[in-house]
Protein backbone atom coordinates (compact mmCIF):
# COMPACT_ATOMS: atom_id res chain seq x y z
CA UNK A 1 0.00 0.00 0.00
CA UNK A 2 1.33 3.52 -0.31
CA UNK A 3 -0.11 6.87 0.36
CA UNK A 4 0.88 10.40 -1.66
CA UNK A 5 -0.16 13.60 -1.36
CA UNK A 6 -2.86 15.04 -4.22
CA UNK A 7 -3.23 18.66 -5.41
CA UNK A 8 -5.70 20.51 -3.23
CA UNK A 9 -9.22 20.60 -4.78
CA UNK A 10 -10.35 24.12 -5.00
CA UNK A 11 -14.09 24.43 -4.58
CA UNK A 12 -15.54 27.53 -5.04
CA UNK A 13 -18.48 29.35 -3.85
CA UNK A 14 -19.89 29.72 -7.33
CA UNK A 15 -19.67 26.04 -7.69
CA UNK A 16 -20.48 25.18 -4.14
CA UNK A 17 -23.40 27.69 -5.04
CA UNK A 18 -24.72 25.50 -7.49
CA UNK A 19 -23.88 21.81 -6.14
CA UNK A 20 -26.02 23.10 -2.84
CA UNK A 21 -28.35 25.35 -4.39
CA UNK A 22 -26.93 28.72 -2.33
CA UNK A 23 -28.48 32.33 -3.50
CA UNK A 24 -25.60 35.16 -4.38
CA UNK A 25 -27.17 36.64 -1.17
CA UNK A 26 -26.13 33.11 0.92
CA UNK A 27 -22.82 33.33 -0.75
CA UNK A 28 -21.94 36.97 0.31
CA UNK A 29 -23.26 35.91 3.92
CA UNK A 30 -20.94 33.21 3.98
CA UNK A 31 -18.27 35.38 2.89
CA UNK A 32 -18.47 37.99 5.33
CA UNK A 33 -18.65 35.71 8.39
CA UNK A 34 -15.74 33.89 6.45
CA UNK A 35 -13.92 37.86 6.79
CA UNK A 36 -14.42 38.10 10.55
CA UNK A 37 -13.45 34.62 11.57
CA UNK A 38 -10.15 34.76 13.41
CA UNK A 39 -7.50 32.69 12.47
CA UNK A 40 -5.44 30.83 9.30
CA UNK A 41 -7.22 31.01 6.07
CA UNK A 42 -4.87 30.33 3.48
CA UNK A 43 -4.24 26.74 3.93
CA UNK A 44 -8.11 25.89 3.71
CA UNK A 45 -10.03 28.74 2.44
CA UNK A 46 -9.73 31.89 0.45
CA UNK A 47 -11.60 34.91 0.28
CA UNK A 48 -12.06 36.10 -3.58
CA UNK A 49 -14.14 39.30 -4.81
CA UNK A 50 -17.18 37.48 -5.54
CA UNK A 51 -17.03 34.72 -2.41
CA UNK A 52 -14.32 32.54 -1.76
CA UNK A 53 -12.49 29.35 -2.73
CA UNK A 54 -12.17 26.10 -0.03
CA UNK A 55 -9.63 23.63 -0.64
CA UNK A 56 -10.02 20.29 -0.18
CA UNK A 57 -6.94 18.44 1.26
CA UNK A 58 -6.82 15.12 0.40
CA UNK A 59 -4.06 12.28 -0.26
CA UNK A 60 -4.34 9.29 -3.13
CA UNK A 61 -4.19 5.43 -1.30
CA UNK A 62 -2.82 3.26 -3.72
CA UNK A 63 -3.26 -0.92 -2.62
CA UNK A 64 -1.98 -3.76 -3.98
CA UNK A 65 -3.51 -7.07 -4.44
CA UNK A 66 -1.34 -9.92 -2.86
């Protein structure tokens, strides 16, 4: 078995807008309690002009059959 690391997946709020079926209004709420949350951002999420952009973290698990 091994385990790498993957590119972040960047999901943003447009898309996450339509997967979840948010309004522009929802969006913008999101964003502004995004912009008064305390603490490290750029590792996860990302604020943008027109809502922001969460990356996924994730790593690829390769196994082999024995």
């Amino acid at each position: 078995m091994s385990v790498d690391p993957a590119p972040a997946l960047a999901l943003t709020s447009e898309n996450l807008g339509r997967r979840y079926k948010l309004s522009k209004q929802r969006i913008a709420e999101i964003r502004n309690e995004m912009a008064k949350s305390p603490g490290e951002k750029n590792d996860l999420l990302r604020l943008t002009s027109k809502g922001f952009c969460a990356y996924l973290h994730y790593q690829i698990i390769t196994c082999f059959a024995v």
